[in-house]
Protein backbone atom coordinates (compact mmCIF):
# COMPACT_ATOMS: atom_id res chain seq x y z
CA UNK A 1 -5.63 -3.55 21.64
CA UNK A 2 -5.57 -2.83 17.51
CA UNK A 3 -8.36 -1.68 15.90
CA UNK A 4 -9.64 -3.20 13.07
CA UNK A 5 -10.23 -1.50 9.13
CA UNK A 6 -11.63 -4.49 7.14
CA UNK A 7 -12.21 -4.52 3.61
CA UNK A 8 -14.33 -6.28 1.78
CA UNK A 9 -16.89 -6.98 -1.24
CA UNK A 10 -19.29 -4.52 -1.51
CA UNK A 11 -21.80 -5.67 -4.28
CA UNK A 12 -20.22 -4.81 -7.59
CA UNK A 13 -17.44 -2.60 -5.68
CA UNK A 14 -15.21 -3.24 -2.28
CA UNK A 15 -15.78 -1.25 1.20
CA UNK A 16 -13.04 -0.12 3.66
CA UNK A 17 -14.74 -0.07 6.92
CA UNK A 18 -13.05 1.91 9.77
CA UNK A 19 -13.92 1.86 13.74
CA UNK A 20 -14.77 5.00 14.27
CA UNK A 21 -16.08 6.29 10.76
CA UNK A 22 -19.87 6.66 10.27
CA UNK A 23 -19.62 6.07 6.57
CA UNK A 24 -17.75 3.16 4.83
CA UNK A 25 -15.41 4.40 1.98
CA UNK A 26 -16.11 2.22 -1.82
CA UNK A 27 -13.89 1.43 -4.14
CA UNK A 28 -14.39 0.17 -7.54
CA UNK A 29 -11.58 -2.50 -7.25
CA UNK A 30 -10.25 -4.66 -3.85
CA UNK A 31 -6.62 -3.36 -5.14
CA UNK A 32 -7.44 0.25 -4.52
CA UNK A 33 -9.31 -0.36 -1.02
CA UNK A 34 -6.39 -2.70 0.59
CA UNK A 35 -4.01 0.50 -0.72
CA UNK A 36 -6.00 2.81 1.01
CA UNK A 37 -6.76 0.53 3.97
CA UNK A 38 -2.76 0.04 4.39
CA UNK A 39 -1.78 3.77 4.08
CA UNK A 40 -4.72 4.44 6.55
CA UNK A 41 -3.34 1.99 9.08
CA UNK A 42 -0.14 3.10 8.71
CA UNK A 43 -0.64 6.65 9.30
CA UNK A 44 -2.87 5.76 12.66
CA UNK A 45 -0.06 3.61 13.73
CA UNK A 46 2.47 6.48 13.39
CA UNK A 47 -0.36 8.30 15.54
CA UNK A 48 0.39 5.74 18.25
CA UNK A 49 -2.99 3.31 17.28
CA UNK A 50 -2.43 -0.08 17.10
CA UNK A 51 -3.85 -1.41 13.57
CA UNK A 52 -4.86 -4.79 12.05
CA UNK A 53 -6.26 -4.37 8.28
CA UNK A 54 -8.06 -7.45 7.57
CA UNK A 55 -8.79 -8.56 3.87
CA UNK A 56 -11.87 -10.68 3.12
CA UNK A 57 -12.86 -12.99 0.00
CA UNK A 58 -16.67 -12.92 -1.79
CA UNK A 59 -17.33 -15.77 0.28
CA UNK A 60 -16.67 -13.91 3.50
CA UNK A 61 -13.12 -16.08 4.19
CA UNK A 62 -10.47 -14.07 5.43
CA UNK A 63 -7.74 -13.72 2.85
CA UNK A 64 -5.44 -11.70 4.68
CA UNK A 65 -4.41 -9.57 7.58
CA UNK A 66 -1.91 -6.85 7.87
CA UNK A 67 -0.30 -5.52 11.54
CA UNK A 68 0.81 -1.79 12.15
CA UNK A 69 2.23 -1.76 15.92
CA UNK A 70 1.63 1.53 17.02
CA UNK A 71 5.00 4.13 16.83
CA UNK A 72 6.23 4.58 20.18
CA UNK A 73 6.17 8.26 21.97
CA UNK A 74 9.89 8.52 21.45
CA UNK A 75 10.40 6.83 18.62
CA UNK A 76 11.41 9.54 15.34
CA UNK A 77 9.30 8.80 12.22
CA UNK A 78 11.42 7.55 9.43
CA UNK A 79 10.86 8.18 5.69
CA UNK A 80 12.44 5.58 2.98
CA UNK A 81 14.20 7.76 0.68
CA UNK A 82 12.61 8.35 -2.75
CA UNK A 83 13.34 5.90 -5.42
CA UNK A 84 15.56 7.28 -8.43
CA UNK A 85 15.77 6.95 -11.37
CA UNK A 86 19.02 5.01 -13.10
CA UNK A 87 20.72 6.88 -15.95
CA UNK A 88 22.60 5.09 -18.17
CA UNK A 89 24.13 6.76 -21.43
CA UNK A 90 23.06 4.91 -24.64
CA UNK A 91 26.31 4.43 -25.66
CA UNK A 92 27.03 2.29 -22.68
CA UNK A 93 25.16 -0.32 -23.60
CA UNK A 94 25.11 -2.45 -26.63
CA UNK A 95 22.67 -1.70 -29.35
CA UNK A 96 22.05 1.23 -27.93
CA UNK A 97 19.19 0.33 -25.19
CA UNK A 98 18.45 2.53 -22.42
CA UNK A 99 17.41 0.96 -19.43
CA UNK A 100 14.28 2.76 -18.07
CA UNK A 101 12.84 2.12 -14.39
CA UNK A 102 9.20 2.13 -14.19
CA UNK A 103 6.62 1.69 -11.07
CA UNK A 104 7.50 2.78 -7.76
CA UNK A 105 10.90 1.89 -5.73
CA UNK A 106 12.47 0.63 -9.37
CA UNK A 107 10.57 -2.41 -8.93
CA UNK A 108 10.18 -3.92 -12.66
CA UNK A 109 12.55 -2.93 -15.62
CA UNK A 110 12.01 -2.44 -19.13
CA UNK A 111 14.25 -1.51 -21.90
CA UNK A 112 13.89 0.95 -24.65
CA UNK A 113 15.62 0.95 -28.21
């Protein structure tokens, strides 16, 4: 059986609410309470809980749902290595541009003259 973290409007702000918890956690924006929702069900699903985060809408419609299957007894814990970042010598490219990664896992690219 998963448990269930649900976030959701909370007057101005959003609310992460998690079994278990007394208090409900507020954030100022739904952004930062599905990030911490997410991380939170991840880490209780490498504890061997079975998570669902659900996501709902203003209106009380449910936008979306994320599953973390618990990590099994025997299963190792495996990290994603770090993102790098991709050095490139001006003179390599014309113009001289430098590519520069930004974000996290080199996900968007801008370039610098």
């Amino acid at each position: 059986m998963f448990e269930i973290i649900v976030v959701e409007p909370a007057g101005a702000g959003w609310s992460v609410d998690v079994p278990g918890l007394v208090n409900q956690m507020f954030f100022a924006t739904g952004r930062e309470a599905e990030t911490v929702a997410r991380r939170l069900a991840t880490r209780l699903a490498g504890a061997g809980r079975g998570v669902e985060v659900e996501i709902r809408l203003r209106g009380g419609a449910i936008a979306g749902r994320y599953l973390c299957f618990p990590r099994a007894a025997n299963e190792e814990e495996t990290a994603a290595p770090a993102p790098r970042p991709m050095a490139v010598p001006k003179d390599s490219l014309a113009g001289g541009m430098t590519i520069i990664p930004h974000g996290t896992g080199g996900s968007g690219w801008q370039t610098s003259i």
